[in-house]
PDB file of N, CA and C in Angstrom:
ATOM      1  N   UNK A   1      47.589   4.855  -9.294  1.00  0.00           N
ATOM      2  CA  UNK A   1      46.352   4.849 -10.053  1.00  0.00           C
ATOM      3  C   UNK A   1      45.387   3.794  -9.524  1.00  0.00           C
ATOM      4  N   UNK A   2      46.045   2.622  -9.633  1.00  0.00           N
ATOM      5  CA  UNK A   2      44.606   1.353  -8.452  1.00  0.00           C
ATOM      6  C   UNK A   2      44.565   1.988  -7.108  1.00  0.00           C
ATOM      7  N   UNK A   3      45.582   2.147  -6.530  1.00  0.00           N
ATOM      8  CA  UNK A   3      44.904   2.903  -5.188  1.00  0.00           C
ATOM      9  C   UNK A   3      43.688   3.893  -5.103  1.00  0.00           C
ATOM     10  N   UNK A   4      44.319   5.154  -6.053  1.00  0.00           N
ATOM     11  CA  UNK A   4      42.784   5.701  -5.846  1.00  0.00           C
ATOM     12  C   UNK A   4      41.458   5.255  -6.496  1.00  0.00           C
ATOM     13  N   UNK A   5      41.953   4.623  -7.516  1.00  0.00           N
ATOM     14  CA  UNK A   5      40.526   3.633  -8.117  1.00  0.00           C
ATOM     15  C   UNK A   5      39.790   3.098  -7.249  1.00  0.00           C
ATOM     16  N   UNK A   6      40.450   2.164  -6.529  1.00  0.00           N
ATOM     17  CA  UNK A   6      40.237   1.475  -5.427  1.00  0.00           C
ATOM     18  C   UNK A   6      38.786   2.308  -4.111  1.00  0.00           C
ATOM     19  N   UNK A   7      39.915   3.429  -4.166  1.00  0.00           N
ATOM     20  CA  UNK A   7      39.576   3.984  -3.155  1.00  0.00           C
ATOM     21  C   UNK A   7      38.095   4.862  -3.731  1.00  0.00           C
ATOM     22  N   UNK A   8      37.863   5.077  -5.001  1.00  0.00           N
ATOM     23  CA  UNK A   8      36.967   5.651  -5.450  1.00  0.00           C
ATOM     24  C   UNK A   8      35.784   4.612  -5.524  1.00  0.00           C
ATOM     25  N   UNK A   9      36.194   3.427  -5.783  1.00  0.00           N
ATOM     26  CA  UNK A   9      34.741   2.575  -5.858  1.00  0.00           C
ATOM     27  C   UNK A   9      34.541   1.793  -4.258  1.00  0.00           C
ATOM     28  N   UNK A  10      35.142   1.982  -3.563  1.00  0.00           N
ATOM     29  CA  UNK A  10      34.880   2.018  -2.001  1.00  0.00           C
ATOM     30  C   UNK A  10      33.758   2.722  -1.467  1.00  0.00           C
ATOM     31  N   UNK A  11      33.940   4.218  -1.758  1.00  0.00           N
ATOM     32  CA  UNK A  11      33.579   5.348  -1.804  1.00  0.00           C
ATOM     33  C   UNK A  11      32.277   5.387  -2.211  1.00  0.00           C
ATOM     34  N   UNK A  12      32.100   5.598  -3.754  1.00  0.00           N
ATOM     35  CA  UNK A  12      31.080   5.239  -4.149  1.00  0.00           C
ATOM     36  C   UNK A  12      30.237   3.970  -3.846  1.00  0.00           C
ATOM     37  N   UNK A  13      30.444   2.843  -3.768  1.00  0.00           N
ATOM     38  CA  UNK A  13      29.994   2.142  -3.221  1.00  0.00           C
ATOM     39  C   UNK A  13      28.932   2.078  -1.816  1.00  0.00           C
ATOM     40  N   UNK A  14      29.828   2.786  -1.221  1.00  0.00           N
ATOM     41  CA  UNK A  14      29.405   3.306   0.540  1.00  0.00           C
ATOM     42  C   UNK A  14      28.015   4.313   0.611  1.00  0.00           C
ATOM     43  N   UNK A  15      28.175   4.771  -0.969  1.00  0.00           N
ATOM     44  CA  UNK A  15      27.198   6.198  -1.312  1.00  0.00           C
ATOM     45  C   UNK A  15      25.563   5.310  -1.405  1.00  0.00           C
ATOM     46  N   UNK A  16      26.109   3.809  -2.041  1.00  0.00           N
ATOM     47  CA  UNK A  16      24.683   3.705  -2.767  1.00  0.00           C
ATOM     48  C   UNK A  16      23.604   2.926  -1.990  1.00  0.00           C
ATOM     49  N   UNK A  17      22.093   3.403  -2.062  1.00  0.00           N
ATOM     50  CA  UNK A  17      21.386   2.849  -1.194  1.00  0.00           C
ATOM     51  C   UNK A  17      21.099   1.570  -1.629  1.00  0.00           C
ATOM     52  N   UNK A  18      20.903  -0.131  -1.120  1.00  0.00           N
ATOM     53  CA  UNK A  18      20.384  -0.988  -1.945  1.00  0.00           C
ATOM     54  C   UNK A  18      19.098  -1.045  -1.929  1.00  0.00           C
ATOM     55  N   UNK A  19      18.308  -1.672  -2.495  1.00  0.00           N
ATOM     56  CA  UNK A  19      16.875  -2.187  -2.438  1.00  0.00           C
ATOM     57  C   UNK A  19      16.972  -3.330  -1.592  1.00  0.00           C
ATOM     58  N   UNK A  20      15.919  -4.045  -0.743  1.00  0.00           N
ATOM     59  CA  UNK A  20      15.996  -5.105   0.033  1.00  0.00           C
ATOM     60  C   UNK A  20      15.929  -6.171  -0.665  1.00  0.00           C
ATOM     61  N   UNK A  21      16.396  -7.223   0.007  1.00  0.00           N
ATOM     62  CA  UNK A  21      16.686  -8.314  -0.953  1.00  0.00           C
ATOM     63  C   UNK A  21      15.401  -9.408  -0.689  1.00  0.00           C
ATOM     64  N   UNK A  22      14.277  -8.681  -0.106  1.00  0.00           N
ATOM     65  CA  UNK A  22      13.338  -9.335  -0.049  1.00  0.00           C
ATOM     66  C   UNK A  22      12.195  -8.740  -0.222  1.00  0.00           C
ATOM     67  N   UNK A  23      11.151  -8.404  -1.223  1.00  0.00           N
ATOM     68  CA  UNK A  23       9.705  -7.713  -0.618  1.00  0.00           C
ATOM     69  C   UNK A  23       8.892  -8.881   0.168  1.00  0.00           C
ATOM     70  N   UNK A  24       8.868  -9.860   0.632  1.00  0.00           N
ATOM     71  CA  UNK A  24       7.289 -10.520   1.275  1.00  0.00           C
ATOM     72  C   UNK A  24       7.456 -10.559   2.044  1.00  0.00           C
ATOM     73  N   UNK A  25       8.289 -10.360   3.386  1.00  0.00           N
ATOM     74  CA  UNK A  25       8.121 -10.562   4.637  1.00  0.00           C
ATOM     75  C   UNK A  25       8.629  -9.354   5.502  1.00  0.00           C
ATOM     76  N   UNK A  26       9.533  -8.364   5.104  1.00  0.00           N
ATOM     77  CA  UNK A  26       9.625  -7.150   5.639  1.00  0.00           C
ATOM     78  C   UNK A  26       8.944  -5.840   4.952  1.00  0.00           C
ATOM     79  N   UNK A  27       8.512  -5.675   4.197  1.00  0.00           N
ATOM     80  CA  UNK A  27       8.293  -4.263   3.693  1.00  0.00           C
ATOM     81  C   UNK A  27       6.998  -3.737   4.567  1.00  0.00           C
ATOM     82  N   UNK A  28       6.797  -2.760   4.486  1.00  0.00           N
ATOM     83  CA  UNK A  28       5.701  -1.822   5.176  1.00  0.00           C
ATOM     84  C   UNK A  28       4.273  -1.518   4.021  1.00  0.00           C
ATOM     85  N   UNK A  29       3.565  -2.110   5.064  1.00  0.00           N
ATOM     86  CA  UNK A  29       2.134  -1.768   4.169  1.00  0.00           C
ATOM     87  C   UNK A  29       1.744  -0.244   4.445  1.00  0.00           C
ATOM     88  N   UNK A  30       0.969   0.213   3.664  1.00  0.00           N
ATOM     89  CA  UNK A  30       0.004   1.158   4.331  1.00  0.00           C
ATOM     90  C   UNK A  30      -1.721   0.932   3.138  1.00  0.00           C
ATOM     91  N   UNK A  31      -2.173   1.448   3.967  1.00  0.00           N
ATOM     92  CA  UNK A  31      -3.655   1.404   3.498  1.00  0.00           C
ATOM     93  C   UNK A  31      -4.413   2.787   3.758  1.00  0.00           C
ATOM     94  N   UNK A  32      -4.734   3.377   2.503  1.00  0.00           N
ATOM     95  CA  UNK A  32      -5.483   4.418   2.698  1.00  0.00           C
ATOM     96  C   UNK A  32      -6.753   4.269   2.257  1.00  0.00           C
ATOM     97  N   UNK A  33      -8.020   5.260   2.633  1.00  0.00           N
ATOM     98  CA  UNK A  33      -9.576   5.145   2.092  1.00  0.00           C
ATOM     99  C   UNK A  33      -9.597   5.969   1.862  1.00  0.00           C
ATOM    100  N   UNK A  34     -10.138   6.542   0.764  1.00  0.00           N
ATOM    101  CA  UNK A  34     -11.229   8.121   0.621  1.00  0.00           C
ATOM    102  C   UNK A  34     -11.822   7.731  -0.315  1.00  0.00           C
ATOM    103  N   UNK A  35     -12.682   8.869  -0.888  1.00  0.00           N
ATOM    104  CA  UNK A  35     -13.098   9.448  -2.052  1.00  0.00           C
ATOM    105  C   UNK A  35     -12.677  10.061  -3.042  1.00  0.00           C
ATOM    106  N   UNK A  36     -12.637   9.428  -4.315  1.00  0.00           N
ATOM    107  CA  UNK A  36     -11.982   9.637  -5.130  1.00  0.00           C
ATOM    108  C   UNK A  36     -12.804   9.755  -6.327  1.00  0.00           C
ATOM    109  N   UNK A  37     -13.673  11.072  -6.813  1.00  0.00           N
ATOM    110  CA  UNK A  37     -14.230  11.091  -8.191  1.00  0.00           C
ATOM    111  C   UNK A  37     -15.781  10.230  -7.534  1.00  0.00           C
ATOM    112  N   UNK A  38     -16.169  10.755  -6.158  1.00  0.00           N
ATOM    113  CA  UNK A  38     -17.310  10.219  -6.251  1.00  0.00           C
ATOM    114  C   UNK A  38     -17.669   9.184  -5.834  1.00  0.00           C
ATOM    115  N   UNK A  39     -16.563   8.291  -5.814  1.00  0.00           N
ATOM    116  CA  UNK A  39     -16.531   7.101  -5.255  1.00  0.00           C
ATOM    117  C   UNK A  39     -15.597   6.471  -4.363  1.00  0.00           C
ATOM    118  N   UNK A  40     -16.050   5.760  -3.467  1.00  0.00           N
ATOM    119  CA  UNK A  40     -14.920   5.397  -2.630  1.00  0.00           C
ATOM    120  C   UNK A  40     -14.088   4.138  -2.826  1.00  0.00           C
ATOM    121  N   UNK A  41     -12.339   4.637  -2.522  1.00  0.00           N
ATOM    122  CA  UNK A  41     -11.473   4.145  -3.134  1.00  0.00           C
ATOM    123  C   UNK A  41     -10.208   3.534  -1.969  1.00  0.00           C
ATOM    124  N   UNK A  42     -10.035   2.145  -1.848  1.00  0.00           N
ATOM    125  CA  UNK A  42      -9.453   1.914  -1.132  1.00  0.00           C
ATOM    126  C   UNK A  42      -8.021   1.315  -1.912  1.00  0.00           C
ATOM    127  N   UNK A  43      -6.702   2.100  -0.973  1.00  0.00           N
ATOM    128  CA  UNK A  43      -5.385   2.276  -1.633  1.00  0.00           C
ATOM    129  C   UNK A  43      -4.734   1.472  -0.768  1.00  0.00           C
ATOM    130  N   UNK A  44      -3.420   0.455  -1.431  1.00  0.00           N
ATOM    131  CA  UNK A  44      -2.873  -0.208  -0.982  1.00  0.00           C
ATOM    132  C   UNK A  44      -1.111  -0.207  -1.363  1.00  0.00           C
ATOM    133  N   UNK A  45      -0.383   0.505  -0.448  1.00  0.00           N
ATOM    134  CA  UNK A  45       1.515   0.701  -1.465  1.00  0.00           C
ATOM    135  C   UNK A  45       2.051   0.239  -0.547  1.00  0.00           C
ATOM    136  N   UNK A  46       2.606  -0.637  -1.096  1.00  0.00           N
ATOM    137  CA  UNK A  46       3.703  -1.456  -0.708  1.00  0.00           C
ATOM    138  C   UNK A  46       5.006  -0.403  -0.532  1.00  0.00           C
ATOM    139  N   UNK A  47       5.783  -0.176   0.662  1.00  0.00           N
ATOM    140  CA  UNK A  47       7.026   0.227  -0.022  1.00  0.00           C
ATOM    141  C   UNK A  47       8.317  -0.481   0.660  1.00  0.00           C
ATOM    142  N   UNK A  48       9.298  -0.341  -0.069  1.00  0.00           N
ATOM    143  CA  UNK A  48      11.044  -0.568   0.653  1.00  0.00           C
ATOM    144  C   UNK A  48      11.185  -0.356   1.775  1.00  0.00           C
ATOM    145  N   UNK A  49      11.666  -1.301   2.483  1.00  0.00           N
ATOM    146  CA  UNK A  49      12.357  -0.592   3.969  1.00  0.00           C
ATOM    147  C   UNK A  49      12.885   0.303   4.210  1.00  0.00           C
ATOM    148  N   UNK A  50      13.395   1.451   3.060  1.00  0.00           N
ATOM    149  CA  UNK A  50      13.501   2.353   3.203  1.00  0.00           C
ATOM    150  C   UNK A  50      12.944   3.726   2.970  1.00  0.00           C
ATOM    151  N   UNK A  51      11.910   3.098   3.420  1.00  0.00           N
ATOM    152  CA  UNK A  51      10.508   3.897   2.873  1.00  0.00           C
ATOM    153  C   UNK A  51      10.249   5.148   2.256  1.00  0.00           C
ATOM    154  N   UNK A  52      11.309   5.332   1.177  1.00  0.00           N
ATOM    155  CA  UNK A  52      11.333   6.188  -0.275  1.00  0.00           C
ATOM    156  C   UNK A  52      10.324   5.133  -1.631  1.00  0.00           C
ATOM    157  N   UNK A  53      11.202   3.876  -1.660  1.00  0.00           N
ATOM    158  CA  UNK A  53      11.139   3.339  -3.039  1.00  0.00           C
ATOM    159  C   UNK A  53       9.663   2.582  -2.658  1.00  0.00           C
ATOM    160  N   UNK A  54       8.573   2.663  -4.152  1.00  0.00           N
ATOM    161  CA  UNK A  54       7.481   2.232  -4.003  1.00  0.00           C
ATOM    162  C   UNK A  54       7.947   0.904  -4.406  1.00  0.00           C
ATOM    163  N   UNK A  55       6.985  -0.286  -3.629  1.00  0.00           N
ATOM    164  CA  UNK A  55       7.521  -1.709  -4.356  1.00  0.00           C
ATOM    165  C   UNK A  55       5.941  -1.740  -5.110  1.00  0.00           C
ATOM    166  N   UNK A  56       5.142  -1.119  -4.831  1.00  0.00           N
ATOM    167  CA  UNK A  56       3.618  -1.360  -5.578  1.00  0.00           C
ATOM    168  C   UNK A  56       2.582  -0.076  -4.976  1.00  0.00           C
ATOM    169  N   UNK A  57       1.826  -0.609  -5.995  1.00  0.00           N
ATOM    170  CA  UNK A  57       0.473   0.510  -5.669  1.00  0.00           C
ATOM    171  C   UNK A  57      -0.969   0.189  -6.536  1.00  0.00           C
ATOM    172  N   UNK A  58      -1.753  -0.051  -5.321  1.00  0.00           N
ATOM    173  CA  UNK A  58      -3.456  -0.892  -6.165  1.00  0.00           C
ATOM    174  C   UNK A  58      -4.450   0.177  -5.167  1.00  0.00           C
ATOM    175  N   UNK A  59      -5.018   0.280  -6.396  1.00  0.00           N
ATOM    176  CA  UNK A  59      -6.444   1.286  -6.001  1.00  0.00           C
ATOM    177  C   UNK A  59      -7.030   0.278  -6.551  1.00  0.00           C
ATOM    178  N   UNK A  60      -8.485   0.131  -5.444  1.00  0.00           N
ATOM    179  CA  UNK A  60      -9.299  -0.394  -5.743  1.00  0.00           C
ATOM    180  C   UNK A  60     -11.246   0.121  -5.725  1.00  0.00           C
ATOM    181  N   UNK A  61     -11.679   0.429  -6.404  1.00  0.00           N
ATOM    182  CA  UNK A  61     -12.957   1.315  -6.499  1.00  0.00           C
ATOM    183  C   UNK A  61     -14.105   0.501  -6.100  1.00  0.00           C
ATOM    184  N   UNK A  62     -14.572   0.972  -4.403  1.00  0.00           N
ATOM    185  CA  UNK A  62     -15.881   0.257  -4.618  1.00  0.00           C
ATOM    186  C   UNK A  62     -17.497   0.832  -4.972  1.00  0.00           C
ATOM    187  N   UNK A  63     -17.167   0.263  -6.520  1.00  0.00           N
ATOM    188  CA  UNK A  63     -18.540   1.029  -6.982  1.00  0.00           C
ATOM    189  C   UNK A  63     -19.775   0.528  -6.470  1.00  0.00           C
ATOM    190  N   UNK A  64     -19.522  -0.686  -5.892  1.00  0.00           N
ATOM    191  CA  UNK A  64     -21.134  -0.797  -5.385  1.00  0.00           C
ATOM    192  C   UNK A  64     -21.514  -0.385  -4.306  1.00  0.00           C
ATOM    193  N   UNK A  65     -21.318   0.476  -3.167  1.00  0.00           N
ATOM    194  CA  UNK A  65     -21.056   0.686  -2.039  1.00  0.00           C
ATOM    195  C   UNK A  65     -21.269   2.763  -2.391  1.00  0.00           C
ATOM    196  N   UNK A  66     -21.993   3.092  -1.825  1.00  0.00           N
ATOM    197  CA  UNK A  66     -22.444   4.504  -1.800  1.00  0.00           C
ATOM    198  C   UNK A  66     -21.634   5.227  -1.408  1.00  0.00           C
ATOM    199  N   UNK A  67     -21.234   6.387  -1.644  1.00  0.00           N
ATOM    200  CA  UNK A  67     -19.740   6.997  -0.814  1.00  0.00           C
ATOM    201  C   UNK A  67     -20.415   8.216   0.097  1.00  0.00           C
ATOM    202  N   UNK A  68     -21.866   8.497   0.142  1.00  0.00           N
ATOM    203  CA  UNK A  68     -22.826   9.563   0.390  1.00  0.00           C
ATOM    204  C   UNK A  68     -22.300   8.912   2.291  1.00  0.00           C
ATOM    205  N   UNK A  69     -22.003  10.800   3.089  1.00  0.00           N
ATOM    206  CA  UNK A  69     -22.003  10.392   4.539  1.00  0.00           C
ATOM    207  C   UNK A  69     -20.464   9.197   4.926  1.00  0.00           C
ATOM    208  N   UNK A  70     -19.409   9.003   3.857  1.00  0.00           N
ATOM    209  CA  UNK A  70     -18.976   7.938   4.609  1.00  0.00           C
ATOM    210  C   UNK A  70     -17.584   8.529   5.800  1.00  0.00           C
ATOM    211  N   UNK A  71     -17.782   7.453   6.254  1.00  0.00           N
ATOM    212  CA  UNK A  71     -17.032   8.312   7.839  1.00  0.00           C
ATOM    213  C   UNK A  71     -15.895   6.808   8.106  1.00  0.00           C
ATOM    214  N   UNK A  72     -14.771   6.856   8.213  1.00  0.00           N
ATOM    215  CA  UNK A  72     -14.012   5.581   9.244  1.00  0.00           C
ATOM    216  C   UNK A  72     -14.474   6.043  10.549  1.00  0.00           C
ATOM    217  N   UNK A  73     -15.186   4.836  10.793  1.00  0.00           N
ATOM    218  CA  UNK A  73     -15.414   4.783  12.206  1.00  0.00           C
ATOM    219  C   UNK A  73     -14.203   4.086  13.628  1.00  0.00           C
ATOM    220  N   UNK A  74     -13.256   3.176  13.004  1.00  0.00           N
ATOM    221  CA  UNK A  74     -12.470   2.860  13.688  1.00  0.00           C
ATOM    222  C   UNK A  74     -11.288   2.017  12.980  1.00  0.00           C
ATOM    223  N   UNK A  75      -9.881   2.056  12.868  1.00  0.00           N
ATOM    224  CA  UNK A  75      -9.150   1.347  11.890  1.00  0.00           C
ATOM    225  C   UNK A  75      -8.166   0.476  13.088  1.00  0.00           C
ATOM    226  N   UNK A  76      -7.481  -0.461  12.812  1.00  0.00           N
ATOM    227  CA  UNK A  76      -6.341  -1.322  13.712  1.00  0.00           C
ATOM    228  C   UNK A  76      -5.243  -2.089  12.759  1.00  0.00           C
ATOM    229  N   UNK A  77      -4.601  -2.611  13.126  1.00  0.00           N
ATOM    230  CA  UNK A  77      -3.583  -3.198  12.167  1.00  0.00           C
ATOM    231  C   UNK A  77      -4.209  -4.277  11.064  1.00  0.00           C
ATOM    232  N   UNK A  78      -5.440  -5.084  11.454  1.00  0.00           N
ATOM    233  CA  UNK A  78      -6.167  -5.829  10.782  1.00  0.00           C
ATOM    234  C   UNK A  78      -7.719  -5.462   9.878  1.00  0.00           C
ATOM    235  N   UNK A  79      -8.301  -4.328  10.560  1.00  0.00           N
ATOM    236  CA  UNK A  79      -9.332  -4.244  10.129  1.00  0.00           C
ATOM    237  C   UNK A  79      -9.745  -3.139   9.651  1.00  0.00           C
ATOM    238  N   UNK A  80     -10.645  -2.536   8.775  1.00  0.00           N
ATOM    239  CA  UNK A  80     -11.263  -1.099   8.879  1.00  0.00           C
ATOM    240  C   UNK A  80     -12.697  -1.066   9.009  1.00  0.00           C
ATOM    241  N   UNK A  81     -13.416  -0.438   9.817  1.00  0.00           N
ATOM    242  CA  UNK A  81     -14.683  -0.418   9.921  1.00  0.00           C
ATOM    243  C   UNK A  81     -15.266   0.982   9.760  1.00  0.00           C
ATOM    244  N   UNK A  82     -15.830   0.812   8.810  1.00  0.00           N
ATOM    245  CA  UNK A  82     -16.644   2.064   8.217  1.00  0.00           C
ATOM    246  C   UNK A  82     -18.344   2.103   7.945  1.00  0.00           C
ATOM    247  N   UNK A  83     -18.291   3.352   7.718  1.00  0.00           N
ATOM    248  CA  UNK A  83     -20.109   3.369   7.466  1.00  0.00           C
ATOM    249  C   UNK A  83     -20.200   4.546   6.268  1.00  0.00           C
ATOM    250  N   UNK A  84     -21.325   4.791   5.651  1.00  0.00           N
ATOM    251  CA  UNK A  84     -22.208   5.248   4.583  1.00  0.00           C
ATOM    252  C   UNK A  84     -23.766   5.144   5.076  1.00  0.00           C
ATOM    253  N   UNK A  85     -24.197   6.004   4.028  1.00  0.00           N
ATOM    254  CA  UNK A  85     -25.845   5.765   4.365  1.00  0.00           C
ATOM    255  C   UNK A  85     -26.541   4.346   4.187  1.00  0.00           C
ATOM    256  N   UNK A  86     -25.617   3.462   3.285  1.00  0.00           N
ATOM    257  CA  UNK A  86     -26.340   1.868   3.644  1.00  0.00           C
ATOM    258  C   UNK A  86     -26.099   1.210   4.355  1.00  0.00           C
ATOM    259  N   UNK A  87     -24.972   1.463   5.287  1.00  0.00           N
ATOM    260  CA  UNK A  87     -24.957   0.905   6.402  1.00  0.00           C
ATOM    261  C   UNK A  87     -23.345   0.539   6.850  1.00  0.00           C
ATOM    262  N   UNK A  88     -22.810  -0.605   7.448  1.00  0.00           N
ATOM    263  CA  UNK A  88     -21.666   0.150   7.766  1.00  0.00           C
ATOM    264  C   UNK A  88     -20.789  -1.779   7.312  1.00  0.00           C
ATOM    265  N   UNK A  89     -19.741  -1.177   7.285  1.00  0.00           N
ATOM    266  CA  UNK A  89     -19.075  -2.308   6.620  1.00  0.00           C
ATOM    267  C   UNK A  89     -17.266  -2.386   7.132  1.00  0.00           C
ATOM    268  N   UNK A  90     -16.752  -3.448   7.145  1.00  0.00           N
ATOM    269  CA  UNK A  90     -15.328  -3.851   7.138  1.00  0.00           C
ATOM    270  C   UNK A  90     -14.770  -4.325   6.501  1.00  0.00           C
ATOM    271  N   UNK A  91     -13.445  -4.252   6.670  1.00  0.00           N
ATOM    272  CA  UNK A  91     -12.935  -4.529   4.919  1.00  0.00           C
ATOM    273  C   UNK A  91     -11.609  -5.020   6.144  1.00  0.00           C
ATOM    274  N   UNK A  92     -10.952  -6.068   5.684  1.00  0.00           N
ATOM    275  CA  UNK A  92     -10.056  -6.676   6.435  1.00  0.00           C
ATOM    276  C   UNK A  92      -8.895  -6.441   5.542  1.00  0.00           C
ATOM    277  N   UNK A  93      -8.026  -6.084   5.755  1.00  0.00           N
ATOM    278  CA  UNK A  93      -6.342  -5.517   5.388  1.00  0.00           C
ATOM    279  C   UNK A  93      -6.068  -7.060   5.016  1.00  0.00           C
ATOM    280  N   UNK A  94      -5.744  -7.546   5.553  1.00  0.00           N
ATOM    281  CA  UNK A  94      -4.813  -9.055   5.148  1.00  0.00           C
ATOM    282  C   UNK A  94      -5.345  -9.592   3.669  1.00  0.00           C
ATOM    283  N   UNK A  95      -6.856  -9.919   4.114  1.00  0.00           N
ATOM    284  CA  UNK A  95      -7.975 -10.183   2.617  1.00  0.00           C
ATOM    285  C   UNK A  95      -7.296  -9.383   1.025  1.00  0.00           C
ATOM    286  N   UNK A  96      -7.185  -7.998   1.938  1.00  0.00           N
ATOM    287  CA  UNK A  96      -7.061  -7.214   0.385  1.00  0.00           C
ATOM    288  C   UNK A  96      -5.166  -7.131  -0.127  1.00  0.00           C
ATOM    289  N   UNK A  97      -4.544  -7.576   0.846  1.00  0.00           N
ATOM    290  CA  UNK A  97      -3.096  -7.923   0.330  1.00  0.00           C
ATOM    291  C   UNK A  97      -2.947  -8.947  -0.476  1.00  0.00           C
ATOM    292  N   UNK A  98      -3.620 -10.123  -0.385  1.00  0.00           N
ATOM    293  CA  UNK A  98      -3.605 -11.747  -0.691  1.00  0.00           C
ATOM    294  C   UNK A  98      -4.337 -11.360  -2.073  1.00  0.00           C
ATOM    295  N   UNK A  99      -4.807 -10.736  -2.465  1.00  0.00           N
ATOM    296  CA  UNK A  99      -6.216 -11.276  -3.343  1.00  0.00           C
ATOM    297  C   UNK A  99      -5.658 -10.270  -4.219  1.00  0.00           C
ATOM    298  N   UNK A 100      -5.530 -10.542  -5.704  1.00  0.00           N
ATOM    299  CA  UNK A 100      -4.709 -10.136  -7.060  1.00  0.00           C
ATOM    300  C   UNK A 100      -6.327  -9.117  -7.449  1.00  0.00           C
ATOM    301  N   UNK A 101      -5.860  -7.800  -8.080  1.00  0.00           N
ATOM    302  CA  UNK A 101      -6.883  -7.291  -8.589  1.00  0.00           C
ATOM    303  C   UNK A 101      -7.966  -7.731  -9.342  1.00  0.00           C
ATOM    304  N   UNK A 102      -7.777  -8.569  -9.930  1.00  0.00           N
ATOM    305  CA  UNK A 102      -8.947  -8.659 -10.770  1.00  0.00           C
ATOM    306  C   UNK A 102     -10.014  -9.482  -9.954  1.00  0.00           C
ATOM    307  N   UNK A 103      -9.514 -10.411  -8.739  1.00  0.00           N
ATOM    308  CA  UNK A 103      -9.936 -11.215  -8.022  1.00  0.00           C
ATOM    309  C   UNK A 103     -11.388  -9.988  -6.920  1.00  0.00           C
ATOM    310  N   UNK A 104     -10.404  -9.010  -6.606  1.00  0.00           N
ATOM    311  CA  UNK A 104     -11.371  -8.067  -6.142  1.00  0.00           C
ATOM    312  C   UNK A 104     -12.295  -7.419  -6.795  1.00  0.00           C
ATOM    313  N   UNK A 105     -11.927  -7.302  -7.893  1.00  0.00           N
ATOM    314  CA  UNK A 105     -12.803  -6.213  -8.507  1.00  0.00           C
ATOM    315  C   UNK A 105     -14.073  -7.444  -8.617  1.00  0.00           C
ATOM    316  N   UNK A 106     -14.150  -8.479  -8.970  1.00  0.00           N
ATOM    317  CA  UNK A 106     -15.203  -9.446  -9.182  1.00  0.00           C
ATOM    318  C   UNK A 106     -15.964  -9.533  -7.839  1.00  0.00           C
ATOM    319  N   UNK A 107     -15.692  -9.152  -6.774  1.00  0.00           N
ATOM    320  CA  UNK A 107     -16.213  -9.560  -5.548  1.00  0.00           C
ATOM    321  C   UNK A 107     -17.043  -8.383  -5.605  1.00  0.00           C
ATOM    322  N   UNK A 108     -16.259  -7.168  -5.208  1.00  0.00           N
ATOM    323  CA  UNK A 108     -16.528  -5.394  -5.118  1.00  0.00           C
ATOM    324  C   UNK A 108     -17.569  -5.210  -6.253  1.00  0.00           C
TER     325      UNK A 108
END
């Protein structure tokens, strides 16, 4: 009976995926832009190294900023540079990881 017990929580054990034992220095960013309801909306999800489990997720709406014509003109690991009919703008990835929502929305 302990043998196969044994052998069953081995088993199971072996089955289960963990979560990392760290989010701040390995997990995978991604950053998306569009339009969303009119306005343009820049998305930020954190996920697991095993890039199923979400560790976060912040939309951020920039209402002051026209969404009429907007185009990514060029993106890189640090930056995004875009345009609209008022003209054209960058939004730096690192800036918008560091900075707690409410901190943005006061800027935006």
């Amino acid at each position: 009976m302990k043998k196969s017990l044994l052998f069953s929580l081995i088993v199971f054990n072996s089955m289960l995926s963990f979560a990392s034992e760290c989010y701040h220095y390995h997990t995978p960013h991604y950053f998306d832009f569009f339009i969303k309801q009119g306005q343009l909306t820049f998305q930020h999800t954190v996920k697991d190294p095993n890039k199923i489990s979400f560790v976060s997720r912040k939309e951020i709406t920039l209402s002051r900023i026209n969404s009429i014509e907007f185009k990514i003109i060029s993106e890189d690991a640090k930056l995004i540079l875009f345009s609209t009919v008022d003209g054209y703008f960058i939004i730096e990835k690192n800036y918008i990881k560091q900075k707690s929502m409410e901190q943005l929305k006061s800027l935006l």
